[in-house]
Protein backbone atom coordinates (compact mmCIF):
# COMPACT_ATOMS: atom_id res chain seq x y z
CA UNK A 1 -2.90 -6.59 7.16
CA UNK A 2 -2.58 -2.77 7.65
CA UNK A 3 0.65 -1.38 6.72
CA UNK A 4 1.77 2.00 8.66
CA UNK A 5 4.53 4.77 7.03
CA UNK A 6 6.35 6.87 9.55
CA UNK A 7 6.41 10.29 7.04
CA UNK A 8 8.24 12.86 8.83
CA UNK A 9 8.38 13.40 12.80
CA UNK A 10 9.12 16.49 14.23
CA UNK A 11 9.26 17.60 17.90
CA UNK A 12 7.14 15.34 19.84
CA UNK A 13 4.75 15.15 16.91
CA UNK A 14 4.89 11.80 14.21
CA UNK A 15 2.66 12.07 11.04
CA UNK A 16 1.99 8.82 9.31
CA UNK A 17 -0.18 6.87 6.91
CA UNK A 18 -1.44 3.91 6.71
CA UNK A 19 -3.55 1.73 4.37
CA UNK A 20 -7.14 0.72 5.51
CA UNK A 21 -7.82 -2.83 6.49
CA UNK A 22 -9.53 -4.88 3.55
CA UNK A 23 -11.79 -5.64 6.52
CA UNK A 24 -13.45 -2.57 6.54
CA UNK A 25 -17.02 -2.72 6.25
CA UNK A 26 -17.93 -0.86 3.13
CA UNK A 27 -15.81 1.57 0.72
CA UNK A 28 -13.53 2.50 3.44
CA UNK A 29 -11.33 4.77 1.46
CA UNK A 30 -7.52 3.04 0.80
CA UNK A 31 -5.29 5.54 2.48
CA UNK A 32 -5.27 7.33 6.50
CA UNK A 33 -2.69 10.21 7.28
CA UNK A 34 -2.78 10.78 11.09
CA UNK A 35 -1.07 13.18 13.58
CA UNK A 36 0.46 11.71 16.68
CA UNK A 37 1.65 13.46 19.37
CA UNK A 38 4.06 10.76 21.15
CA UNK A 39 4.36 13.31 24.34
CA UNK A 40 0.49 12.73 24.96
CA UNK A 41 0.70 9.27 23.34
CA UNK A 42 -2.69 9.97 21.40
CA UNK A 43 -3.78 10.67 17.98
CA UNK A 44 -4.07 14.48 17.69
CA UNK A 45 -5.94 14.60 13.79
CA UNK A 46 -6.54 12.32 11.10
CA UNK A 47 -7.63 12.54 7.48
CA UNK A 48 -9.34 9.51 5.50
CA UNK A 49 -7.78 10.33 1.70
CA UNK A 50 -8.91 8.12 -1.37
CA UNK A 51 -6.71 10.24 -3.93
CA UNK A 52 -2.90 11.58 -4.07
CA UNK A 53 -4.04 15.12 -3.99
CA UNK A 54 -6.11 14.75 -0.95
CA UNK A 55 -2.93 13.11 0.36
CA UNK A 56 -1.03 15.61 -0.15
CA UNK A 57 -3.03 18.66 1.22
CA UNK A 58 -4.22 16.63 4.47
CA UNK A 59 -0.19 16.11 4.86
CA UNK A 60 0.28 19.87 4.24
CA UNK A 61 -3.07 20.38 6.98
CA UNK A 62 -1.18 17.89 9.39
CA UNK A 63 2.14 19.21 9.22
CA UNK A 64 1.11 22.91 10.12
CA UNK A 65 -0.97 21.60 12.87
CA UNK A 66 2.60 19.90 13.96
CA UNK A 67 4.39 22.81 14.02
CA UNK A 68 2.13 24.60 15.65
CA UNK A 69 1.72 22.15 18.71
CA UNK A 70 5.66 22.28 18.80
CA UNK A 71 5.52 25.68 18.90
CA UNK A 72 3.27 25.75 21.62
CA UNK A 73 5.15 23.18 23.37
CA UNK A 74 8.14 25.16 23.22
CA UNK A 75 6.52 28.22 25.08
CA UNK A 76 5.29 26.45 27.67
CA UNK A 77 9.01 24.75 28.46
CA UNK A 78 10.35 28.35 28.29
CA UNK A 79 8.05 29.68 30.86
CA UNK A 80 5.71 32.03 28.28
CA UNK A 81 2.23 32.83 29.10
CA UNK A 82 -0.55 31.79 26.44
C-alpha cells in the first residue's frame, strides 16, 4: 500500500511524499516528493529520491517552485501584467 505525507502547503500549492508501491516493476526508488497545485488540481513537478539528501534538495527545488507559482498567482489576482 502507498503511504502519502502532506509536508507543507502553501497558497494553492501542497508538496508531499509518498513511498513507492512494492509493486513497482524493477528498483523503483523508495521515496516520491511531488508538487500539487490544488487550484489546477494537477501535479505541477515531481522528484523520484532514493536517499535523505536527495530528499531534501528536491524539497528545497519544490518549495521555490511553490512560491514562485504563488507569487505568480498573486499578480494575476491583483491585476499585474506578466
Amino acid at each position: 500500500m502507498s503511504r502519502t505525507l502532506s509536508i507543507v502547503i502553501t497558497g494553492n500549492c501542497e508538496i508531499r511524499m509518498f513511498n513507492a508501491l512494492p509493486t513497482w516493476p524493477g528498483d523503483a526508488p523508495p521515496l516520491w516528493i511531488e508538487l500539487f497545485d490544488h487550484g489546477d488540481r494537477v501535479s505541477v513537478d515531481s522528484c523520484a529520491c532514493r536517499e535523505i539528501d536527495e530528499a531534501v534538495a528536491a524539497f528545497d527545488a519544490l518549495l521555490s517552485d511553490a512560491e514562485a507559482l504563488n507569487a505568480v498567482r498573486g499578480a494575476e489576482a491583483n491585476g499585474a501584467q506578466l
